[in-house]
PDB file of N, CA and C in Angstrom:
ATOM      1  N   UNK A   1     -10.979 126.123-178.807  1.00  0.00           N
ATOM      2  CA  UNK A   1     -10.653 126.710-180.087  1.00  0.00           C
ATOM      3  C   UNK A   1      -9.171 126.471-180.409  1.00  0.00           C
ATOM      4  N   UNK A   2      -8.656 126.829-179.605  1.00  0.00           N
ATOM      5  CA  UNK A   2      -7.049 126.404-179.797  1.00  0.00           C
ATOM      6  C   UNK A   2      -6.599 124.955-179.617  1.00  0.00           C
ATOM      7  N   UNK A   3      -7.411 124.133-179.113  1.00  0.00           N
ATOM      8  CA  UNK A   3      -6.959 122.367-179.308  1.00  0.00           C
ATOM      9  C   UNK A   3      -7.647 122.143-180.888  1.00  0.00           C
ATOM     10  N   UNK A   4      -8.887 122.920-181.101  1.00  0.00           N
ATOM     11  CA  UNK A   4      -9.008 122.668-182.650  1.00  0.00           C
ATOM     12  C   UNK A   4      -8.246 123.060-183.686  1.00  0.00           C
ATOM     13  N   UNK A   5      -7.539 123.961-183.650  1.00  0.00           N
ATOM     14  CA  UNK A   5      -6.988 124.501-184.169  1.00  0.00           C
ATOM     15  C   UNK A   5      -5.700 123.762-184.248  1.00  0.00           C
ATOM     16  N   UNK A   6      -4.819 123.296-183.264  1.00  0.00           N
ATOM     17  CA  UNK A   6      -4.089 122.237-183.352  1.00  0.00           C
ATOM     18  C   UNK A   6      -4.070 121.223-183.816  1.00  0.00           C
ATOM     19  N   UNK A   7      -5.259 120.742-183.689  1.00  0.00           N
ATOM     20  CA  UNK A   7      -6.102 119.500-184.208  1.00  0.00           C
ATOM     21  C   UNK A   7      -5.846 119.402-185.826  1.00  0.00           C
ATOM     22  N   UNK A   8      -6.846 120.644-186.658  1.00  0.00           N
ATOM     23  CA  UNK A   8      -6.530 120.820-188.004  1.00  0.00           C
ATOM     24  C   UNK A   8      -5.386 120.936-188.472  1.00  0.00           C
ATOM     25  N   UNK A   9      -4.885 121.736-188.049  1.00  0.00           N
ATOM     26  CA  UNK A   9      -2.963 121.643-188.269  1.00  0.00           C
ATOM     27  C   UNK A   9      -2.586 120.310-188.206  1.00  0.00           C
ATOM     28  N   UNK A  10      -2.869 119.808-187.363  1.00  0.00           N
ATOM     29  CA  UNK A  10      -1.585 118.526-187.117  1.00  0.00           C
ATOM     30  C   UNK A  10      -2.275 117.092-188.548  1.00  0.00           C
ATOM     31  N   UNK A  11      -3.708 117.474-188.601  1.00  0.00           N
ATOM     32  CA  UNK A  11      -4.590 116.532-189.525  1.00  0.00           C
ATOM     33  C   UNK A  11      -3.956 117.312-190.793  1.00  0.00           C
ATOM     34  N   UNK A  12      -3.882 118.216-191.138  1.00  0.00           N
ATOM     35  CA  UNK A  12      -3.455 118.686-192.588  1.00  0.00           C
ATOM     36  C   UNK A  12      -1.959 118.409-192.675  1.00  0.00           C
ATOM     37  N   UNK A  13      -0.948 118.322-192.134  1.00  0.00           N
ATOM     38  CA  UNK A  13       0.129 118.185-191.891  1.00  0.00           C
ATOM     39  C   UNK A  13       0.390 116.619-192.739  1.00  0.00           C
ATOM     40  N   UNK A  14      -0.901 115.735-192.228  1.00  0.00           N
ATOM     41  CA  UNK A  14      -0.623 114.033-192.524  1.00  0.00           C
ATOM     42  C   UNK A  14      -1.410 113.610-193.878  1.00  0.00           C
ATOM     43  N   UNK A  15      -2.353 114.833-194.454  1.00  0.00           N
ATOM     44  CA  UNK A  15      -2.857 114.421-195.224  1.00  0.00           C
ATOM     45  C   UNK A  15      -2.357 114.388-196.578  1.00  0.00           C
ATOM     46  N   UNK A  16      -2.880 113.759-197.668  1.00  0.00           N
ATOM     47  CA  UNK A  16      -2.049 114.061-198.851  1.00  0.00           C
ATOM     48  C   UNK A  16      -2.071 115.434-199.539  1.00  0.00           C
ATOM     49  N   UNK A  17      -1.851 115.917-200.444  1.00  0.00           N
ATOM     50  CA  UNK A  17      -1.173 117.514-200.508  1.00  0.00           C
ATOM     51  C   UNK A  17      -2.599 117.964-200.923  1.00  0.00           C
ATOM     52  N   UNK A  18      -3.541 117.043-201.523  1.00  0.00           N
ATOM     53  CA  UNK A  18      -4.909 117.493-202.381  1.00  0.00           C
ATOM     54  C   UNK A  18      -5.879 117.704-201.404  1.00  0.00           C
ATOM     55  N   UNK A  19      -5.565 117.170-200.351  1.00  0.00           N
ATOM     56  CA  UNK A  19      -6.964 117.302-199.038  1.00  0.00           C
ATOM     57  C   UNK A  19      -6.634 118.263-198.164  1.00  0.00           C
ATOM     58  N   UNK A  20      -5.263 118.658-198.537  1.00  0.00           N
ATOM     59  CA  UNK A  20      -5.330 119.842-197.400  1.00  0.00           C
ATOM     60  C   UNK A  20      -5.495 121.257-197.179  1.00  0.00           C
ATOM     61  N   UNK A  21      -6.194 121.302-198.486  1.00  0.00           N
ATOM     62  CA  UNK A  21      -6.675 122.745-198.219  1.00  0.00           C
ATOM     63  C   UNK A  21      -7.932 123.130-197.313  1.00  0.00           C
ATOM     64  N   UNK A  22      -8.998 122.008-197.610  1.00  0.00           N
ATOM     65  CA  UNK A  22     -10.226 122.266-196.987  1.00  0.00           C
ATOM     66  C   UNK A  22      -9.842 122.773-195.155  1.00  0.00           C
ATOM     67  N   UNK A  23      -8.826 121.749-194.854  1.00  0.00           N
ATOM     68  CA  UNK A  23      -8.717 122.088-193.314  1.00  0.00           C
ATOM     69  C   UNK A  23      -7.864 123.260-193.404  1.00  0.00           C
ATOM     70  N   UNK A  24      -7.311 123.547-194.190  1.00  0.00           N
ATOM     71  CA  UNK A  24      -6.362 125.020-193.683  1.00  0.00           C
ATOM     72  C   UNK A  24      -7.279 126.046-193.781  1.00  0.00           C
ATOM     73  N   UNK A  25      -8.397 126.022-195.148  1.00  0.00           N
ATOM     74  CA  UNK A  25      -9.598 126.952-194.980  1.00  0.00           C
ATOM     75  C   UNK A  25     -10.020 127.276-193.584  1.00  0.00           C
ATOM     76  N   UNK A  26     -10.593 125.998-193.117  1.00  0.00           N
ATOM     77  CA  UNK A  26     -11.062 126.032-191.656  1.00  0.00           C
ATOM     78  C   UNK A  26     -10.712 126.785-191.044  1.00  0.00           C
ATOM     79  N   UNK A  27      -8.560 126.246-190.906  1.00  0.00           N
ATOM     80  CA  UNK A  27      -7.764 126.858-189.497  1.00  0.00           C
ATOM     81  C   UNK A  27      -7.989 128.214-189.441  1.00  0.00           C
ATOM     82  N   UNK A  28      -7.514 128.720-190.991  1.00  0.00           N
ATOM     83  CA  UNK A  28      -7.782 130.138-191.236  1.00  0.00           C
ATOM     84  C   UNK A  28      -8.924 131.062-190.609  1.00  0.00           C
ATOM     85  N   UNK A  29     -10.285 130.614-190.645  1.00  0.00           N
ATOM     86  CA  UNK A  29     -11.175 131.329-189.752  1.00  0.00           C
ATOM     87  C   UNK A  29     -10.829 130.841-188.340  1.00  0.00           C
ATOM     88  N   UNK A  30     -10.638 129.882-188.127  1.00  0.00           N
ATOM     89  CA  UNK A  30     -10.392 129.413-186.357  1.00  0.00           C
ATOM     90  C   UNK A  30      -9.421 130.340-185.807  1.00  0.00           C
ATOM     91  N   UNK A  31      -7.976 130.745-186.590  1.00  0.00           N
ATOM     92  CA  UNK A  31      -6.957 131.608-186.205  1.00  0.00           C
ATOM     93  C   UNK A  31      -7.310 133.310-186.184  1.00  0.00           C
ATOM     94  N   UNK A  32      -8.673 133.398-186.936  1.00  0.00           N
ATOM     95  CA  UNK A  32      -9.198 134.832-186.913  1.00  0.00           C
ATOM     96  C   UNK A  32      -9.937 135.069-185.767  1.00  0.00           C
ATOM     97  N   UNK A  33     -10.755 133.338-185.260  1.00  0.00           N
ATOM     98  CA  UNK A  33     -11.720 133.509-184.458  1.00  0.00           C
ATOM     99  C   UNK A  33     -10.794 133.724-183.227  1.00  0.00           C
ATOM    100  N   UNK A  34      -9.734 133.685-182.850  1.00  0.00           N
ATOM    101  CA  UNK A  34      -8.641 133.322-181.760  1.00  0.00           C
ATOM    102  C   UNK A  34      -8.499 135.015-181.703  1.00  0.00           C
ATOM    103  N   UNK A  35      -8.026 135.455-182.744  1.00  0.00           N
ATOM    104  CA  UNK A  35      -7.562 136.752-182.820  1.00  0.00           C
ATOM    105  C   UNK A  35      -8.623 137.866-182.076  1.00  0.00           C
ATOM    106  N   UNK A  36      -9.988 137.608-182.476  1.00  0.00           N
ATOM    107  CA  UNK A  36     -10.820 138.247-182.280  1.00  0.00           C
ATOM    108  C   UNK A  36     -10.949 138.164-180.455  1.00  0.00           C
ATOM    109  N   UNK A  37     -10.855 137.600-180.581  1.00  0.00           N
ATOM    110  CA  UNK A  37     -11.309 136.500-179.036  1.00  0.00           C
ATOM    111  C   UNK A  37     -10.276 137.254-177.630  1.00  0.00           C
ATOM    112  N   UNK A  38      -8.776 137.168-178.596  1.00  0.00           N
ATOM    113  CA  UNK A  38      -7.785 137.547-177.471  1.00  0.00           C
ATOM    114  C   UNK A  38      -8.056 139.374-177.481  1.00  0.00           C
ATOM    115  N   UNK A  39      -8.459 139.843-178.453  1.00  0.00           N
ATOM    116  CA  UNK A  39      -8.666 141.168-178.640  1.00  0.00           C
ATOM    117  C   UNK A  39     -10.037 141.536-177.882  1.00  0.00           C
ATOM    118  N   UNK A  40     -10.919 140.758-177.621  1.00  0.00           N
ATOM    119  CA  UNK A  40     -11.708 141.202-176.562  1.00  0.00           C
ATOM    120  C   UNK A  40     -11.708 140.795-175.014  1.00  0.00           C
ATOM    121  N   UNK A  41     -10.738 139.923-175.000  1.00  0.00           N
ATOM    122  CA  UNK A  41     -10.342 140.055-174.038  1.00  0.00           C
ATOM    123  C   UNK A  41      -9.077 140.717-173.064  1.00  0.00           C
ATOM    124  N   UNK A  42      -8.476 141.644-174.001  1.00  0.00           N
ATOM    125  CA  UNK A  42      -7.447 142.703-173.892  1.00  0.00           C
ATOM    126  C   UNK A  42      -8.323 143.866-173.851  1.00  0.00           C
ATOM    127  N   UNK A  43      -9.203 143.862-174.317  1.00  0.00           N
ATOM    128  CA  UNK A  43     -10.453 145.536-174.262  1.00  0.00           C
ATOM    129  C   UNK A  43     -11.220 145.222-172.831  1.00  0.00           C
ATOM    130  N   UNK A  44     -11.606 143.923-172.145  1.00  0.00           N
ATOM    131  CA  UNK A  44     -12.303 143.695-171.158  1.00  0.00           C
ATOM    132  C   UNK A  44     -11.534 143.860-170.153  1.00  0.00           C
ATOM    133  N   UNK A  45     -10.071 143.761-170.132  1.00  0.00           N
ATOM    134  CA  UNK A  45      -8.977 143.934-169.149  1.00  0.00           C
ATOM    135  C   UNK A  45      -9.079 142.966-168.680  1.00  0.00           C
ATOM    136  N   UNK A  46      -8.997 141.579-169.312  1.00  0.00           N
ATOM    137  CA  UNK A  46      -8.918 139.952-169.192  1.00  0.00           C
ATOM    138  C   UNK A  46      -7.677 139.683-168.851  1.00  0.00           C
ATOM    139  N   UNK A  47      -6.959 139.990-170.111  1.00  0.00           N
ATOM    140  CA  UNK A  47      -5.336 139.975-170.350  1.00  0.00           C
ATOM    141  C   UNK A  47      -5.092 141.500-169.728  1.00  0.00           C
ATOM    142  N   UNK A  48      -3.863 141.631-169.773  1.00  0.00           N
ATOM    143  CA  UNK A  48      -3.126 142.787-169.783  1.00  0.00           C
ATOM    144  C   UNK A  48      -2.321 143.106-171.147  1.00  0.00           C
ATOM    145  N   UNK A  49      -2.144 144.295-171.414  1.00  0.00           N
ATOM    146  CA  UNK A  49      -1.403 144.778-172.350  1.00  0.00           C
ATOM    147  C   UNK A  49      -0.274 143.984-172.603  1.00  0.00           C
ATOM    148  N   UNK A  50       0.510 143.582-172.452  1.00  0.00           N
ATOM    149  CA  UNK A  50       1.889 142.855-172.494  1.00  0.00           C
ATOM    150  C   UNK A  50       1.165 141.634-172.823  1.00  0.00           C
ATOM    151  N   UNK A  51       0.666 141.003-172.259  1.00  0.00           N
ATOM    152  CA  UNK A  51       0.151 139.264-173.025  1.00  0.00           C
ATOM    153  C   UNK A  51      -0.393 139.344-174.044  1.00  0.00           C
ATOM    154  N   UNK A  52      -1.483 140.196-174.525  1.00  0.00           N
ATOM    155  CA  UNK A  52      -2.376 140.657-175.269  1.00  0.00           C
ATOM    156  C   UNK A  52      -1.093 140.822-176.879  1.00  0.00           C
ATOM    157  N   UNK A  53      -0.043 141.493-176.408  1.00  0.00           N
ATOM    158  CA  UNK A  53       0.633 141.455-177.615  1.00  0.00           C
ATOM    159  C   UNK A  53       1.367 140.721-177.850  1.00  0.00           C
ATOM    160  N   UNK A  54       1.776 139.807-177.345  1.00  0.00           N
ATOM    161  CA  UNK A  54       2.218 138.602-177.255  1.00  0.00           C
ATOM    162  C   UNK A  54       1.605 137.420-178.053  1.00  0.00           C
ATOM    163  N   UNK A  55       0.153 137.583-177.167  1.00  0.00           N
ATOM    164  CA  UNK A  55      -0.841 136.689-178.171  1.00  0.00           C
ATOM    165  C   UNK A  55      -0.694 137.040-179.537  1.00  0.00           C
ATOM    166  N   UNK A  56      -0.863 138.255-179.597  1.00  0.00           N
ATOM    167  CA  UNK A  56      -1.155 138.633-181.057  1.00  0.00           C
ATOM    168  C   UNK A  56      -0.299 138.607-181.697  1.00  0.00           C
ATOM    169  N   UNK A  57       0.676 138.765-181.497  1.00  0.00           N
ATOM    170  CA  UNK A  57       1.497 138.461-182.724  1.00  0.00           C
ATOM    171  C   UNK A  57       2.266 136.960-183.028  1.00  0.00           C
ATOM    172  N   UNK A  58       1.990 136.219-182.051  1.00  0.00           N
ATOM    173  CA  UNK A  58       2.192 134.494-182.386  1.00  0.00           C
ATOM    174  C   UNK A  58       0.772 134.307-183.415  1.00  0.00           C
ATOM    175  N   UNK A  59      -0.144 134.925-182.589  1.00  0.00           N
ATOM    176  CA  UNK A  59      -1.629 134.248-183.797  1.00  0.00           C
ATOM    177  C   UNK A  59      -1.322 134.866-185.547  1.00  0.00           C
ATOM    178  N   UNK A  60      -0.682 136.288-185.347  1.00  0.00           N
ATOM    179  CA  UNK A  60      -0.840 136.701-186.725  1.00  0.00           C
ATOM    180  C   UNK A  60       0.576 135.904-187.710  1.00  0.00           C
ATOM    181  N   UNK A  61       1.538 135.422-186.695  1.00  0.00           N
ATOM    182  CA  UNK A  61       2.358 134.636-187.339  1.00  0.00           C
ATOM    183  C   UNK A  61       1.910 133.446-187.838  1.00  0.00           C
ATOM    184  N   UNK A  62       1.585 132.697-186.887  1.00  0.00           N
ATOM    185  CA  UNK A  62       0.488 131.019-187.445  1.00  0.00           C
ATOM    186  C   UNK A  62      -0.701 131.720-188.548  1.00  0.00           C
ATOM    187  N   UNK A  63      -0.739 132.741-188.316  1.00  0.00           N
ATOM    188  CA  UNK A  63      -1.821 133.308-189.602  1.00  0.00           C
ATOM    189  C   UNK A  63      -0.946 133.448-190.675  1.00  0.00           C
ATOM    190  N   UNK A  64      -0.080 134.038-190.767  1.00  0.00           N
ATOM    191  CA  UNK A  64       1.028 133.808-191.924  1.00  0.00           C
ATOM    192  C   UNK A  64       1.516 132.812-192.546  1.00  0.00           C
ATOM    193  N   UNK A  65       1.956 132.026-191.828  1.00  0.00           N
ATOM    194  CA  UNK A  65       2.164 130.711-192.154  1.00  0.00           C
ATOM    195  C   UNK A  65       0.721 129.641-192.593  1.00  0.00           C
ATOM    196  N   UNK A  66      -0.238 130.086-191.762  1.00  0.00           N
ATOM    197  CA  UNK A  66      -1.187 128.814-192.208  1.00  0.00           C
ATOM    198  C   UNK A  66      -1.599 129.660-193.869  1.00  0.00           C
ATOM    199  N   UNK A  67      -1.342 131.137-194.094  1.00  0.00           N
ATOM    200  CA  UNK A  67      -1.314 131.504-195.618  1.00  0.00           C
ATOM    201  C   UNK A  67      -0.194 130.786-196.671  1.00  0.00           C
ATOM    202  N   UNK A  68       0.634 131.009-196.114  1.00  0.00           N
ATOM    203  CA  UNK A  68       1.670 130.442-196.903  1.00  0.00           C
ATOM    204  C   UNK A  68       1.524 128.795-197.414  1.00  0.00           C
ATOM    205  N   UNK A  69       1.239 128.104-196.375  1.00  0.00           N
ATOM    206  CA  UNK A  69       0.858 126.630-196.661  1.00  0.00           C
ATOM    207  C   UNK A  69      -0.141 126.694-197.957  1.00  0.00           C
ATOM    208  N   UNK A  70      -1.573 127.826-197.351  1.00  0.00           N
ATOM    209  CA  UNK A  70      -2.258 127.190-198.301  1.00  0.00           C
ATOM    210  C   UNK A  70      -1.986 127.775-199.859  1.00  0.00           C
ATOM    211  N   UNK A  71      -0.847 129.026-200.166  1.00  0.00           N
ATOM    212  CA  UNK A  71      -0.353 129.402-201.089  1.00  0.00           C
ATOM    213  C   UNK A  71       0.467 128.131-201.542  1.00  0.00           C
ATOM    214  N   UNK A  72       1.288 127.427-201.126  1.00  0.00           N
ATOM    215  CA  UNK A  72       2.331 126.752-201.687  1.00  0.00           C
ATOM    216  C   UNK A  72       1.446 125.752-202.440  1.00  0.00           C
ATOM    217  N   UNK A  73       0.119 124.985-201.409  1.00  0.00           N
ATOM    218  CA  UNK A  73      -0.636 124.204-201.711  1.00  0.00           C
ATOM    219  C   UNK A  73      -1.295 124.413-203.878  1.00  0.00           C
ATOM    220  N   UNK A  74      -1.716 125.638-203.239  1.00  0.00           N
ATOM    221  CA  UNK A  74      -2.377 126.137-204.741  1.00  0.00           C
ATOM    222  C   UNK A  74      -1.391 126.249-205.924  1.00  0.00           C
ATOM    223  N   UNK A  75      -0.171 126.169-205.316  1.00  0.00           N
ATOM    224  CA  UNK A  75       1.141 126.893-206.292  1.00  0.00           C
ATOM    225  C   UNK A  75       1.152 125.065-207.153  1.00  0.00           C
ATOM    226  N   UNK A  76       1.305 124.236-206.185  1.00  0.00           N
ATOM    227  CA  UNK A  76       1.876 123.240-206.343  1.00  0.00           C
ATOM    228  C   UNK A  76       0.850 122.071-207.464  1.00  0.00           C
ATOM    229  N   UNK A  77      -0.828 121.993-206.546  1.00  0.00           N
ATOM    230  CA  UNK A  77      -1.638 121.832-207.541  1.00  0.00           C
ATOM    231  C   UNK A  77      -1.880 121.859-208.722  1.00  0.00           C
ATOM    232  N   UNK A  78      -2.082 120.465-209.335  1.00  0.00           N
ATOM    233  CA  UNK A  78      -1.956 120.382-210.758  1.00  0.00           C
ATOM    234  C   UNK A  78      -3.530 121.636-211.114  1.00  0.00           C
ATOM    235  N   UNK A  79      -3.375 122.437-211.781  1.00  0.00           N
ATOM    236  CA  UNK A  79      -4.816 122.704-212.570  1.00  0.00           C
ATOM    237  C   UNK A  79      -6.211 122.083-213.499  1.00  0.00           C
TER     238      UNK A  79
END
């Protein structure tokens, strides 16, 4: 999940400004599916408390940012 997730990022990054929303759509659930993922594995006592928030708040940052991209994207788009 997280090499895909890299994957889409680094492919939207090269594409031209009109194709890259579809993959940030994507990342966007992939970065929720991550979120979800590290959060059950902080309830299973996988992680420990201290990594667990760690994770989480790098994922909700790349969640911020992969918003912002696709805001600028829409901003920028001719109508």
């Amino acid at each position: 999940m997280c090499l895909e997730s890299l994957e889409l990022s680094i492919t939207a990054a090269y594409l031209p400004k009109n194709e890259k929303s579809d993959h940030l759509k994507i990342l966007r659930i992939k970065i929720e599916v991550l979120k979800q993922l590290v959060r059950l594995a902080n309830e299973s006592n996988i992680i420990n408390g201290k990594n667990y928030l760690g994770l989480e708040g790098r994922l909700i940052e790349i969640s911020k940012m992969n918003t912002d991209w696709l805001n600028w994207i829409a901003k920028e788009s001719p109508k």
